[in-house]
N, C-alpha and C. Protein backbone atom coordinates (compact mmCIF):
# COMPACT_ATOMS: atom_id res chain seq x y z
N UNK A 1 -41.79 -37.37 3.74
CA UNK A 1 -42.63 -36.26 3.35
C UNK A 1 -43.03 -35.43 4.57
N UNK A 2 -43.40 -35.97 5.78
CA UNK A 2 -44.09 -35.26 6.97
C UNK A 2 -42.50 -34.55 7.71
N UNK A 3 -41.14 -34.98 7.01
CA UNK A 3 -39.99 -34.10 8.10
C UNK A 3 -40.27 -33.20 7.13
N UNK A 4 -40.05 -33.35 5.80
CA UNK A 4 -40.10 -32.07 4.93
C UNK A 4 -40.99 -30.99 5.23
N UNK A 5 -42.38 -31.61 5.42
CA UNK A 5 -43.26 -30.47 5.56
C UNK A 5 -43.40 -30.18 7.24
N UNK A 6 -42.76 -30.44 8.02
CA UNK A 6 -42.34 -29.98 9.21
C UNK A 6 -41.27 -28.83 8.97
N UNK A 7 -40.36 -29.07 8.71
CA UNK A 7 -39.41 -28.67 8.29
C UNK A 7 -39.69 -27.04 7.65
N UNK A 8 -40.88 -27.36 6.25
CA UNK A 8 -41.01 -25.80 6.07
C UNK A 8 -41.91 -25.20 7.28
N UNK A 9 -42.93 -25.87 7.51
CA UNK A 9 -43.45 -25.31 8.83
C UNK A 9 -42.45 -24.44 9.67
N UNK A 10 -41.31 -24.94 10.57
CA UNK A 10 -40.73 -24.50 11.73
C UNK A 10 -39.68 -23.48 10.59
N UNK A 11 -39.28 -22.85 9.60
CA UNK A 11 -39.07 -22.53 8.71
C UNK A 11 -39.28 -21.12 8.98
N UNK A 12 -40.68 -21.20 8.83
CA UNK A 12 -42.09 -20.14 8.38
C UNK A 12 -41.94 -19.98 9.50
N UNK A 13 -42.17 -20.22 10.75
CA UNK A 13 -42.44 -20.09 12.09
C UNK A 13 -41.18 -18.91 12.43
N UNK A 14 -40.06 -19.79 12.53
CA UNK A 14 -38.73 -19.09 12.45
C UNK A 14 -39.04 -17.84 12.04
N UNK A 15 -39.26 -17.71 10.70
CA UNK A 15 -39.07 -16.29 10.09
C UNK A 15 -40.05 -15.38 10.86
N UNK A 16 -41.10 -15.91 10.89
CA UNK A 16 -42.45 -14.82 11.61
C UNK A 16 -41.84 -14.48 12.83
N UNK A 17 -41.09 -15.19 13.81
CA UNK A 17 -40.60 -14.43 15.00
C UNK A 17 -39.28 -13.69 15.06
N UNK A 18 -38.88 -14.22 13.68
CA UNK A 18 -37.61 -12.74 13.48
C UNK A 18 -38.61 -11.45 12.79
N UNK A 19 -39.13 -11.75 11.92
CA UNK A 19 -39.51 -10.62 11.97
C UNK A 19 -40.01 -9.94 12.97
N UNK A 20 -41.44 -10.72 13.41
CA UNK A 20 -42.04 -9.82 14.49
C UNK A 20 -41.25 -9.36 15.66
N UNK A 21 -39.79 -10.10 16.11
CA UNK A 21 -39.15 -9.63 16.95
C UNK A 21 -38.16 -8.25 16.54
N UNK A 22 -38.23 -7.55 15.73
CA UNK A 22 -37.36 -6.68 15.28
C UNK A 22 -36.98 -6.69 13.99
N UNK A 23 -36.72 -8.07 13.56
CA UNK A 23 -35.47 -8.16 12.48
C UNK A 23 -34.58 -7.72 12.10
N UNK A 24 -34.93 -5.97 11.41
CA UNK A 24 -33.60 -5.57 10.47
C UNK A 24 -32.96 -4.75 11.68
N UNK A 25 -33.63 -4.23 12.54
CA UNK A 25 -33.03 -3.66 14.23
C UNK A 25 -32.36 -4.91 14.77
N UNK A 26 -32.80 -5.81 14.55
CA UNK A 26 -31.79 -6.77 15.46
C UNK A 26 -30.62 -7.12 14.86
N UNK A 27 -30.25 -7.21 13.42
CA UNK A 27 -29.36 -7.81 12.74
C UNK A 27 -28.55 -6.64 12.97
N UNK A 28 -28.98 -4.89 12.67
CA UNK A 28 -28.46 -4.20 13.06
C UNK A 28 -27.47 -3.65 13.80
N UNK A 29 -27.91 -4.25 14.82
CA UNK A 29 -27.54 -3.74 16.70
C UNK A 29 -26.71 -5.55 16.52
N UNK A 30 -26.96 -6.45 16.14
CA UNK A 30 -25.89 -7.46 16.00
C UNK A 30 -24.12 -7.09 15.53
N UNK A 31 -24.30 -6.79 14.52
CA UNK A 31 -23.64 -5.76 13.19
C UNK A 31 -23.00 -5.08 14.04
N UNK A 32 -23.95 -4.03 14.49
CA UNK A 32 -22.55 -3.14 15.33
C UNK A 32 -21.67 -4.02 16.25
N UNK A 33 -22.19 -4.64 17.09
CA UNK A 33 -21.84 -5.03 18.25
C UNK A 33 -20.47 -5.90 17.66
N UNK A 34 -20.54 -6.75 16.19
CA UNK A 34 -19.62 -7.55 15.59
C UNK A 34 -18.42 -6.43 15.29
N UNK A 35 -18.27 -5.23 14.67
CA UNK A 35 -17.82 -4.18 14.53
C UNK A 35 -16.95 -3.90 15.26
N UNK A 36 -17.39 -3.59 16.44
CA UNK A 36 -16.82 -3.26 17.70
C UNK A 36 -15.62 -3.85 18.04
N UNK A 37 -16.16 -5.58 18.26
CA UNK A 37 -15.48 -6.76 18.93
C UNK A 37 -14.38 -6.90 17.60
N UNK A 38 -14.50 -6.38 16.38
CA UNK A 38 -13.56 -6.73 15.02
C UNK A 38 -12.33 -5.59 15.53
N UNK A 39 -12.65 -4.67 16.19
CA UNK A 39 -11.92 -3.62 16.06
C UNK A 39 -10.68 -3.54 17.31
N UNK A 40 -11.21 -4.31 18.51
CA UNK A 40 -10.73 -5.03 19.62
C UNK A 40 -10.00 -5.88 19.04
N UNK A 41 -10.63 -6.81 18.71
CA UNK A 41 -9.75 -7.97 18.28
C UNK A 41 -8.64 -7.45 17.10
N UNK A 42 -8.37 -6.14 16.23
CA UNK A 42 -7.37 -5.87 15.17
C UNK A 42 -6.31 -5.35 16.50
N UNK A 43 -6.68 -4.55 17.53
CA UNK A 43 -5.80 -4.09 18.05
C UNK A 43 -5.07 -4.58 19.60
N UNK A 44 -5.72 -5.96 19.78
CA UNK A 44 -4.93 -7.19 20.54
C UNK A 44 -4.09 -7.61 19.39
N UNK A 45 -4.27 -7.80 17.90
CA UNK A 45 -3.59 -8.58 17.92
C UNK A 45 -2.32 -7.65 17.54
N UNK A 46 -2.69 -6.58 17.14
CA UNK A 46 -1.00 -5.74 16.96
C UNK A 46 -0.32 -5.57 18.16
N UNK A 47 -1.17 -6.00 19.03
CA UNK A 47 -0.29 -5.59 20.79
C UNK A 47 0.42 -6.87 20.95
N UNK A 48 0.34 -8.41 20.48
CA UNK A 48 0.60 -9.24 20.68
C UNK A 48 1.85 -9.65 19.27
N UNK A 49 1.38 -8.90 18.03
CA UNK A 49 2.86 -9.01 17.25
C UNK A 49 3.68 -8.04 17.65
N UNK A 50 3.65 -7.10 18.25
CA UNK A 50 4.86 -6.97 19.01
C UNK A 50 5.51 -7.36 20.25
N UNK A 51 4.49 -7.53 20.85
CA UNK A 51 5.21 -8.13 21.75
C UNK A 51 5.67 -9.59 21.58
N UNK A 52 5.62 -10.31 20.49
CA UNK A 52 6.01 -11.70 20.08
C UNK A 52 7.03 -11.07 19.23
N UNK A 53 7.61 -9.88 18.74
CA UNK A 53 8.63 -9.85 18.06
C UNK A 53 9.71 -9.00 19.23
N UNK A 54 9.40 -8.14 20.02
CA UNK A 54 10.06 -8.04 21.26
C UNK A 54 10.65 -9.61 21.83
N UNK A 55 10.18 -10.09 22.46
CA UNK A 55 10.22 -11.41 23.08
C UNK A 55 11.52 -12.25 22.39
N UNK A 56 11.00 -12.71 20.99
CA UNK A 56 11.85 -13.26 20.10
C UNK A 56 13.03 -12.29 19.68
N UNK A 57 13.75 -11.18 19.88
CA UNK A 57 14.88 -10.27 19.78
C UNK A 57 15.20 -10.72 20.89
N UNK A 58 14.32 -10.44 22.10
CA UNK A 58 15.44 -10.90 23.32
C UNK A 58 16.15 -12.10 23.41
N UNK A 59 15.08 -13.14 23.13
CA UNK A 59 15.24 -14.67 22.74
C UNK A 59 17.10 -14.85 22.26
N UNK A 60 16.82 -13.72 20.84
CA UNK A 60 17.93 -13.96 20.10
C UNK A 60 19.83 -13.47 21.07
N UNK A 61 19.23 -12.42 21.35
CA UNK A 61 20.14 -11.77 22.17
C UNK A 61 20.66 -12.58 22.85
N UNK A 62 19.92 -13.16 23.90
CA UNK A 62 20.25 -14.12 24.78
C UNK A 62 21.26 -15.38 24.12
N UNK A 63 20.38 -15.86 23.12
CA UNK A 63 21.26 -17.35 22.51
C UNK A 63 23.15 -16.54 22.20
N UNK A 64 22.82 -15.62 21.44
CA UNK A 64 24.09 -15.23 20.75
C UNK A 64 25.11 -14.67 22.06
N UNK A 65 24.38 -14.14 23.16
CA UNK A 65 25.35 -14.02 24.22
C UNK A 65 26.26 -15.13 24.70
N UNK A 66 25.50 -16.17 24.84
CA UNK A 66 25.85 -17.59 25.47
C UNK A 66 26.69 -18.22 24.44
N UNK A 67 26.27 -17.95 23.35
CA UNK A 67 27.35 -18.96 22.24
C UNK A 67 28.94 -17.43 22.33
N UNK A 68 28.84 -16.39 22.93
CA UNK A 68 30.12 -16.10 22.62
C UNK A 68 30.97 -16.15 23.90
N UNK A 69 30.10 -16.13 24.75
CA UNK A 69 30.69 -16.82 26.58
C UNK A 69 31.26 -18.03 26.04
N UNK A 70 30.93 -19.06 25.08
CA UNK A 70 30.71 -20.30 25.33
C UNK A 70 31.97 -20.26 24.19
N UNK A 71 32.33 -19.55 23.76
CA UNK A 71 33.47 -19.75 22.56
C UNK A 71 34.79 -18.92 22.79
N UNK A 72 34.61 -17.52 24.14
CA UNK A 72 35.65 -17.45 24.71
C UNK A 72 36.09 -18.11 25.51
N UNK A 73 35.31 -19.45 26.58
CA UNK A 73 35.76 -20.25 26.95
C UNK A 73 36.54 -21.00 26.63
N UNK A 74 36.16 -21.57 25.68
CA UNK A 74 36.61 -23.02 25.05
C UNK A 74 37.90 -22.34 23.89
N UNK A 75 38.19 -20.76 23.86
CA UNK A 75 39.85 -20.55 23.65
C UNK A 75 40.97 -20.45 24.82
């Protein structure tokens, strides 16, 4: 019974210093800041599927060169 009613205590406490610290300004200015970093992070990762599909063409290039070195040899 005494964690429970601790529990709503630090609860209540919690909330009174979000509010009094700002609240809907802070969640706000959080929000953007998440926004931002979403918008960064969409356009690493299109820089990184291409360049992982670059990479993997060369990849390919390469193998298929070697298997036809490797088959005019061996006529």
């Amino acid at each position: 019974m005494m964690r429970f009613l601790l529990g709503v205590i630090v609860g209540i406490l919690i909330c009174f210093f979000f509010i009094w610290a700002g609240g809907g300004k802070f969640v706000k200015k959080v929000g953007e800041g998440l926004i931002g970093t979403g918008k960064k992070m969409e356009v690493l990762e299109e820089v990184i599927k291409k360049e992982k599909e670059e990479v993997g063409k060369g990849i390919q290039k390469k193998i298929l060169k070697e298997e036809k070195e490797i088959q005019k040899k061996s006529q």
